[in-house]
C-alpha atoms as a PDB file:
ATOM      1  CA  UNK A   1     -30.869 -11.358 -16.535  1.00  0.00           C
ATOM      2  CA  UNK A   2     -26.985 -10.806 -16.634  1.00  0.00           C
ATOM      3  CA  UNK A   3     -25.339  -9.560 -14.398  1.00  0.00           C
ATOM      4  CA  UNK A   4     -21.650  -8.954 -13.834  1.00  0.00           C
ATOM      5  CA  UNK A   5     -19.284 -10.341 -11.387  1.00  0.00           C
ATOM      6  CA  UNK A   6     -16.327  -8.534  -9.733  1.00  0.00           C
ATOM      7  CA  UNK A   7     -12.734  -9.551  -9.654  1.00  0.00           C
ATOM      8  CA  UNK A   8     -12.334  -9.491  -5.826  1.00  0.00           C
ATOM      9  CA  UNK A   9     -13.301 -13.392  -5.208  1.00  0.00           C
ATOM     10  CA  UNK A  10     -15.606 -14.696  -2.563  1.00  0.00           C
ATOM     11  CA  UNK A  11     -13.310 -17.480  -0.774  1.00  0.00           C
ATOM     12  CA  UNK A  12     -10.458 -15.290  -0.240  1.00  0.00           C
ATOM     13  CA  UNK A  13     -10.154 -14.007   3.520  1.00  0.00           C
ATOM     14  CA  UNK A  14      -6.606 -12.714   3.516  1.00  0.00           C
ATOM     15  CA  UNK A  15      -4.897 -10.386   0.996  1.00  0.00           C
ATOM     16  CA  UNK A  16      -2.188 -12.520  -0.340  1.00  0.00           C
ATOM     17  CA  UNK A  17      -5.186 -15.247  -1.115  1.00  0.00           C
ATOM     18  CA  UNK A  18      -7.131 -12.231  -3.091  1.00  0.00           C
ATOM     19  CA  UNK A  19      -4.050 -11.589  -5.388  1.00  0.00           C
ATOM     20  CA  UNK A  20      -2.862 -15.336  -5.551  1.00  0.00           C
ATOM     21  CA  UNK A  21      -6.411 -15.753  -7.414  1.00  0.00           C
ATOM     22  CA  UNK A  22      -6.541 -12.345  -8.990  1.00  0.00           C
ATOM     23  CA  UNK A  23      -2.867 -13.179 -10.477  1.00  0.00           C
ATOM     24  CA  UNK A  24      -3.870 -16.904 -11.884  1.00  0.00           C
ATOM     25  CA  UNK A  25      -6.655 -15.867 -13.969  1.00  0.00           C
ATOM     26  CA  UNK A  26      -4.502 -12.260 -14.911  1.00  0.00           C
ATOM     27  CA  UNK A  27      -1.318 -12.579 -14.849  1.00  0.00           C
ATOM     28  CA  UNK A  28      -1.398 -13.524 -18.796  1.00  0.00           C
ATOM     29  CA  UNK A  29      -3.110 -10.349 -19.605  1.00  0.00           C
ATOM     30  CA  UNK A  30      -0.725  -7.465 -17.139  1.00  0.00           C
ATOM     31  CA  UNK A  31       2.255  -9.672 -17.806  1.00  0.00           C
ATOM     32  CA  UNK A  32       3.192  -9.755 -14.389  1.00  0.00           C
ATOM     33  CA  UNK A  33       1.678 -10.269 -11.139  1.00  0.00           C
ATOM     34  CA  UNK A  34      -0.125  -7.467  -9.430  1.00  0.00           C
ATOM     35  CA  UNK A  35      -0.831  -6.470  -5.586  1.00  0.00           C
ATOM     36  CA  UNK A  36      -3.909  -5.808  -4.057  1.00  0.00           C
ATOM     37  CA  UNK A  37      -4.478  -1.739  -3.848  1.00  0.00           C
ATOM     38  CA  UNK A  38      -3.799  -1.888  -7.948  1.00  0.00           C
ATOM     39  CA  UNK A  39      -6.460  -4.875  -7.733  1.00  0.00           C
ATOM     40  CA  UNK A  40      -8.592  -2.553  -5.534  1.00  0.00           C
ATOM     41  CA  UNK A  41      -8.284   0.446  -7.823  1.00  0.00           C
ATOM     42  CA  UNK A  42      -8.513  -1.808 -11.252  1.00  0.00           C
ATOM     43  CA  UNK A  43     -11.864  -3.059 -10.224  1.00  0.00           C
ATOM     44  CA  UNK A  44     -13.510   0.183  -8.460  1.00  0.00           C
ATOM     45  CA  UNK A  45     -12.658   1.663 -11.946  1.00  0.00           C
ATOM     46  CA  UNK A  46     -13.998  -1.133 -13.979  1.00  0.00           C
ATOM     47  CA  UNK A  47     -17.251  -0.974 -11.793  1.00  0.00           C
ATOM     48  CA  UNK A  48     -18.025   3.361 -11.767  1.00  0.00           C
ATOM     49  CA  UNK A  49     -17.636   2.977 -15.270  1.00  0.00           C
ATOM     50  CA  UNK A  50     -20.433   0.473 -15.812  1.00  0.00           C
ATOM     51  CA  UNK A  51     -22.522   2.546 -13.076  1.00  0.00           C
ATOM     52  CA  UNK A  52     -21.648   5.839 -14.867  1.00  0.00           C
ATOM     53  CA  UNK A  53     -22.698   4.488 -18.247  1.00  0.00           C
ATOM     54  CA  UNK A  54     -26.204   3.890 -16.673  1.00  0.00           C
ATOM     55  CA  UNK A  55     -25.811  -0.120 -17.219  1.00  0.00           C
ATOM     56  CA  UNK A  56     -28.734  -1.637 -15.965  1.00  0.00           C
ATOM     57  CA  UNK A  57     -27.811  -5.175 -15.273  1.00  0.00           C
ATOM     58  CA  UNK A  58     -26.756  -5.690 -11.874  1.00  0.00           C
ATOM     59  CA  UNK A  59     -23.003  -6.785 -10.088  1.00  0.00           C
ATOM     60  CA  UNK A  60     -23.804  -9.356  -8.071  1.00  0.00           C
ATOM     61  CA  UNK A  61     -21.330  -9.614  -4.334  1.00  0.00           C
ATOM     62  CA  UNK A  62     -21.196 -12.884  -2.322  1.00  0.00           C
ATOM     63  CA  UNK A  63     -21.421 -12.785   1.102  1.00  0.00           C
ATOM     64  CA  UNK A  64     -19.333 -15.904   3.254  1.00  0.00           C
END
């Protein structure tokens, strides 16, 4: 079954640590780094668009 991950990482407890990881794997792709409320938004609207499009595999969330 696949299922799709989200871009807000599991071992991150503190904001800077969520964009420090966010910005290695992304940084390539926005050109520059980005802060945490555009991560925030960038992935709530990446997500409602696979739930409005009635995808059927499932995001999967880790729990630490």
């Amino acid at each position: 079954m696949n299922r799709f991950a989200t871009n807000i990482y599991y071992d991150c407890s503190l904001p800077a640590e969520a964009e420090s990881e966010y910005n290695h794997f992304y940084n390539s792709y926005w050109g520059k780094n980005q802060k945490l409320d555009f991560i925030m938004k960038e992935e709530a609207s990446r997500v409602l668009s696979d739930l409005l499009t009635y995808r059927h595999d499932p995001h999967m969330f880790h729990q630490v």
